[in-house]
Protein backbone atom coordinates (compact mmCIF):
# COMPACT_ATOMS: atom_id res chain seq x y z
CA UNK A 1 -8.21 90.07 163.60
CA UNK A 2 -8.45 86.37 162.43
CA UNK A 3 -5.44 86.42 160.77
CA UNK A 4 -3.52 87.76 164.12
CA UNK A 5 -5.32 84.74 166.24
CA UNK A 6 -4.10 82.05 163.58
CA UNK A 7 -0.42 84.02 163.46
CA UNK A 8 -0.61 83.63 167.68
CA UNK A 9 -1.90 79.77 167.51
CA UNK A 10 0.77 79.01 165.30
CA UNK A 11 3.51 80.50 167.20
CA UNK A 12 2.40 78.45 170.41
CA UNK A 13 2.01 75.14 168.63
CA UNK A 14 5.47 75.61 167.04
CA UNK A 15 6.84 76.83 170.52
CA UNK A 16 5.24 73.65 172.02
CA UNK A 17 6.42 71.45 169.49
CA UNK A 18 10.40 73.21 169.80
CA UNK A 19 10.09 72.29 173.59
CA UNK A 20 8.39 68.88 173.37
CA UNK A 21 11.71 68.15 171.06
CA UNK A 22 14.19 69.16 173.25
CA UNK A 23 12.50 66.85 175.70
CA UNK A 24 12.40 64.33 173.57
CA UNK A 25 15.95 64.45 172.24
CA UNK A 26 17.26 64.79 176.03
CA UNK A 27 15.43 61.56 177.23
CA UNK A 28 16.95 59.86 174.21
CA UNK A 29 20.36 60.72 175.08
CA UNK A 30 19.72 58.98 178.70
CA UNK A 31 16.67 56.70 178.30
CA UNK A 32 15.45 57.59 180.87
CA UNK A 33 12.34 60.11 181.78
CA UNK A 34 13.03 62.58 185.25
CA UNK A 35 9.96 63.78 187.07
CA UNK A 36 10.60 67.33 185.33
CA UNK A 37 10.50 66.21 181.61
CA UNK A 38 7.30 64.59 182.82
CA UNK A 39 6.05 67.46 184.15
CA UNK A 40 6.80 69.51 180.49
CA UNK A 41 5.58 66.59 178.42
CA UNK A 42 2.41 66.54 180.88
CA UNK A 43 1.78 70.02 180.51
CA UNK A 44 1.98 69.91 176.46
CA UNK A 45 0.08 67.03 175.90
CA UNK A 46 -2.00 66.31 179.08
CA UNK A 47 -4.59 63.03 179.10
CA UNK A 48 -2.53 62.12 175.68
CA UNK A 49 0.49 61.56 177.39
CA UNK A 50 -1.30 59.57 180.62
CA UNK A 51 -3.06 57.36 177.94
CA UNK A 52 0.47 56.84 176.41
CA UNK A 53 2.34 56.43 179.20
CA UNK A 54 -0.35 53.32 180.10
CA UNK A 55 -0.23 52.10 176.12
CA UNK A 56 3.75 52.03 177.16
CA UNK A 57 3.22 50.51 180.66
CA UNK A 58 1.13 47.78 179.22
CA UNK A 59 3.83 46.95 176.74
CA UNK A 60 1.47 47.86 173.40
CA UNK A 61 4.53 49.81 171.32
CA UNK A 62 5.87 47.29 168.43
CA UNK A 63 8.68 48.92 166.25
CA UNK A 64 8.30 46.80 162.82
CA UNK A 65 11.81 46.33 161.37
CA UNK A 66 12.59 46.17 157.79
CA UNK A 67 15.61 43.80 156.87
CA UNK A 68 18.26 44.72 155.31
CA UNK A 69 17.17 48.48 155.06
CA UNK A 70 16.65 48.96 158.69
CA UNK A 71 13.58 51.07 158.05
CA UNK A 72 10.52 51.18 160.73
CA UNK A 73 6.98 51.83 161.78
CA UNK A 74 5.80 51.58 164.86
CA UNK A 75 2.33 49.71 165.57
CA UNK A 76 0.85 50.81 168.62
CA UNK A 77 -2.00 49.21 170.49
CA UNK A 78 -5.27 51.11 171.12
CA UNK A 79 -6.96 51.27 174.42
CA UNK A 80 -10.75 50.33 173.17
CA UNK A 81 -11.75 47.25 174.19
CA UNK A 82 -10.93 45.79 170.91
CA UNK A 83 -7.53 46.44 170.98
CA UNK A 84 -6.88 47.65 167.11
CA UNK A 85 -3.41 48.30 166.36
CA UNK A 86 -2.83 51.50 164.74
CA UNK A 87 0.51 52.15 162.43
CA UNK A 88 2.42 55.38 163.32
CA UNK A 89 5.66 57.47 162.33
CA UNK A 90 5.97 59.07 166.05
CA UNK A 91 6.95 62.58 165.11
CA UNK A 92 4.58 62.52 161.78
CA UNK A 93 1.61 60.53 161.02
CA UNK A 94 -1.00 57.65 162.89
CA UNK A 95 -3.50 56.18 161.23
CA UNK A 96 -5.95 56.73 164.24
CA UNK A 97 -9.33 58.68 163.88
CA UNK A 98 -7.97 60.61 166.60
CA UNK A 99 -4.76 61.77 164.48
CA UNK A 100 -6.86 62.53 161.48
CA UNK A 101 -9.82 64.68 163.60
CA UNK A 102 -7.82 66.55 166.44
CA UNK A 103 -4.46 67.10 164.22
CA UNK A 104 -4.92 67.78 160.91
CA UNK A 105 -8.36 68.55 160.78
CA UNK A 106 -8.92 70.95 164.04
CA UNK A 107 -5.45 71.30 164.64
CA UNK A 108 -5.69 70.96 168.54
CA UNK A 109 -3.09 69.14 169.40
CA UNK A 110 0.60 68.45 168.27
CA UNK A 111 0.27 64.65 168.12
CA UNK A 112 -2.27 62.05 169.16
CA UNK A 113 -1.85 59.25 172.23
CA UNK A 114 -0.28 56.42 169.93
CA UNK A 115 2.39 58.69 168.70
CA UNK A 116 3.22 59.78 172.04
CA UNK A 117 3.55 56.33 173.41
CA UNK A 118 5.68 55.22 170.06
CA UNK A 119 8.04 58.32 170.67
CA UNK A 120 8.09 57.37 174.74
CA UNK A 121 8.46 53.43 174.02
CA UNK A 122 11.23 54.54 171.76
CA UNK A 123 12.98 57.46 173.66
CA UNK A 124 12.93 54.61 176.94
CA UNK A 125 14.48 51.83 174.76
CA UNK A 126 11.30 49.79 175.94
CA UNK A 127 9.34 49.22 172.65
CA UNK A 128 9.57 45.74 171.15
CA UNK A 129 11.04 45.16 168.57
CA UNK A 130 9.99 43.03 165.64
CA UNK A 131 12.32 42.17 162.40
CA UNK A 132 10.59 41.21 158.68
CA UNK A 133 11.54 41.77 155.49
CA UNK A 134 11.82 44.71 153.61
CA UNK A 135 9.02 43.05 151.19
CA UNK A 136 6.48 42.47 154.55
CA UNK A 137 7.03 45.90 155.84
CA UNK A 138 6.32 47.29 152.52
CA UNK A 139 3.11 45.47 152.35
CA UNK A 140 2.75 46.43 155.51
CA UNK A 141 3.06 50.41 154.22
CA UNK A 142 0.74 49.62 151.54
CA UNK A 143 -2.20 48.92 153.64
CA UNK A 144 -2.45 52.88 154.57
């Protein structure tokens, strides 16, 4: 019987996750967000996505640029009072508490706040962007 509720959990998170990328990929194409898509990314990802959407509003998305490769990671801005800045792939990793305790350890959500705001910063066009070298970013990398 535990083995059907973990077979029925993962279908719905992997059903969630195919419809939060179609959402994704569609506000990419336009870069912009309709009050439907909100509605869907709402309903996945509930006070997550409100928290992002004000870590997005408050302009706390950086996308760090590696010269000449062009690689990234995005450093997004916590909303404690102290402000730490927390390094994230959007679709696959934060170096939150949140990411580490909800995600991969419980496994109750798809992604944490700062991802969501990287992916929505990103999908809008509205994160800023900040260019170093390959050699920073990679020291950068090597502090995770």
């Amino acid at each position: 019987k535990q083995m059907m509720r973990r077979k029925n959990w993962i279908l719905r998170m992997s059903t969630s996750a195919l419809v939060a990328e179609k959402v994704w990929n569609d506000i990419e194409s336009t870069h912009s967000v309709s009050d439907e898509q909100l509605s869907i990314l709402h309903f996945l990802f509930g006070k997550n996505l409100e928290r992002a959407m004000r870590i997005v509003d408050q302009k706390g998305v950086k996308r760090m640029l590696g010269h000449p490769s062009g690689r990234s990671i995005f450093q997004v801005v916590g909303e404690s009072k102290r402000k730490e800045e927390y390094l994230c792939f959007p679709q696959h990793y934060c170096a939150c508490y949140s990411f580490f305790y909800d995600i991969v350890n419980r496994g109750e959500q798809l992604c944490c706040k700062h991802q969501l705001a990287a992916r929505l910063a990103s999908s809008l066009g509205t994160c800023i962007d900040v260019k170093m070298s390959d050699h920073d970013l990679a020291l950068m990398l090597s502090h995770l």
